[in-house]
Protein backbone atom coordinates (compact mmCIF):
# COMPACT_ATOMS: atom_id res chain seq x y z
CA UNK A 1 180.83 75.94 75.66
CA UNK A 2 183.52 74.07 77.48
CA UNK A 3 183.20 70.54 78.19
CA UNK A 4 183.61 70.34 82.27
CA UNK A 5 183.32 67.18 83.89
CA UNK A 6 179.48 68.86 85.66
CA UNK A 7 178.87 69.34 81.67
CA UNK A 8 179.98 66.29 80.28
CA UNK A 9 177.65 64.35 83.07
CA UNK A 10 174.44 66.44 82.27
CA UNK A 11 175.04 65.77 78.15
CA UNK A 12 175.35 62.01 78.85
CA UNK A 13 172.37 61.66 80.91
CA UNK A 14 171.03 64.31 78.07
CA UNK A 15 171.55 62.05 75.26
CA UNK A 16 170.68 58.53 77.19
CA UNK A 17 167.04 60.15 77.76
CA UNK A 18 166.87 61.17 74.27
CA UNK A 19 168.35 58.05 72.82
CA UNK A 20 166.04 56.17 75.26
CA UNK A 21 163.02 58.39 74.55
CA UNK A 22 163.77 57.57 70.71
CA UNK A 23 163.35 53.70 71.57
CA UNK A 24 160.43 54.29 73.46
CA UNK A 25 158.37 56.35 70.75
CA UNK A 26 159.05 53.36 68.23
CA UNK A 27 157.63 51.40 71.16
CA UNK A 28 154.97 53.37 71.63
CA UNK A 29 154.70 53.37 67.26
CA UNK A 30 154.81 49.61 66.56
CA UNK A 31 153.16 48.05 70.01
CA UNK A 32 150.64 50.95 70.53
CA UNK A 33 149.79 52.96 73.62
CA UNK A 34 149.79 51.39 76.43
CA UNK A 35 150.57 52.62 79.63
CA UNK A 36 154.21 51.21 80.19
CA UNK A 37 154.81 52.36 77.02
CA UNK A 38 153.80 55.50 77.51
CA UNK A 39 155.02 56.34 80.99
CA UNK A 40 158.64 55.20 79.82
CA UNK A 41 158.64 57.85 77.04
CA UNK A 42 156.90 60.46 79.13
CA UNK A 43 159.93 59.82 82.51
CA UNK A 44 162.71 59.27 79.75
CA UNK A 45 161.23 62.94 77.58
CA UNK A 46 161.45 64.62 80.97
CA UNK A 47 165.05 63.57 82.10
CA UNK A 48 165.96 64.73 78.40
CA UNK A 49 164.50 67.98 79.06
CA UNK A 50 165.99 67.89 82.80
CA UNK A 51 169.28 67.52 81.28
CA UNK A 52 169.12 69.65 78.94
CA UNK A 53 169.05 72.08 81.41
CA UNK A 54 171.68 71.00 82.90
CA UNK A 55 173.57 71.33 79.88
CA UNK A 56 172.97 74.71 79.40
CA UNK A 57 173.40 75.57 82.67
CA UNK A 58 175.83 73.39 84.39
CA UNK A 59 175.59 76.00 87.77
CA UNK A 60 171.84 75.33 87.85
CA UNK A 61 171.34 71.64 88.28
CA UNK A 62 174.94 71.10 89.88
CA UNK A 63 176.59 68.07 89.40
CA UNK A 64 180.05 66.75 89.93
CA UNK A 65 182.92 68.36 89.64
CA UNK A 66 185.44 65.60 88.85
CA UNK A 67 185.25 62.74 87.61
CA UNK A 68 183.56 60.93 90.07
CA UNK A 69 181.99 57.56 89.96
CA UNK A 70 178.74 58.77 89.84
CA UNK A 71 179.83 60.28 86.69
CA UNK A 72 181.17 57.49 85.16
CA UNK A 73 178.18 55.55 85.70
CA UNK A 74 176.16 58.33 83.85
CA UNK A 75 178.70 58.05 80.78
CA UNK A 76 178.61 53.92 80.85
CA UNK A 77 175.09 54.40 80.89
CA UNK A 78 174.28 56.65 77.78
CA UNK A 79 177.08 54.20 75.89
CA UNK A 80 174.61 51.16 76.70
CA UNK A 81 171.40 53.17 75.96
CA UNK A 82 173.15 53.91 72.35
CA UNK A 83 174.17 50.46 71.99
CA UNK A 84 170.72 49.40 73.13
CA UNK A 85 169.26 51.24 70.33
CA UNK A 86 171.40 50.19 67.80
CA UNK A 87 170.69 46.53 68.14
């Protein structure tokens, strides 16, 4: 699996969903349900399973194919979603 720069985009917004859809469910575990909580992890599950997709199948979902800014701000924003989670 070769990391292209339509790959690389899908497995960042991969991993911000499921880094997101991590903090969510421990949202969802200490709060309770309600339904913010719940529709965040429900949109942030799917765009984890969107991306996976993605992922797998770059030619699919399409995507850029350079590095584009579009795909930078899809890298920048899986780095804050970790760093979110972290703190």
């Amino acid at each position: 699996m070769e990391f292209t720069p339509r790959r690389t985009f899908w497995f960042a917004l991969c991993w911000l969903g499921a880094t997101q859809s991590l903090s969510w469910g421990i949202a969802v575990v200490r709060v309770g349900v309600w339904p913010g909580n719940v529709a965040a992890l429900a949109g942030f599950c799917l765009l984890t399973v969107a991306a996976s997709v993605g992922v797998l199948r770059p030619g699919w979902a399409g995507g850029p194919d350079e590095r584009t800014p579009v795909w930078w701000a899809a890298v920048v924003a899986a780095a804050a979603g970790t760093i979110a989670l972290l703190l």
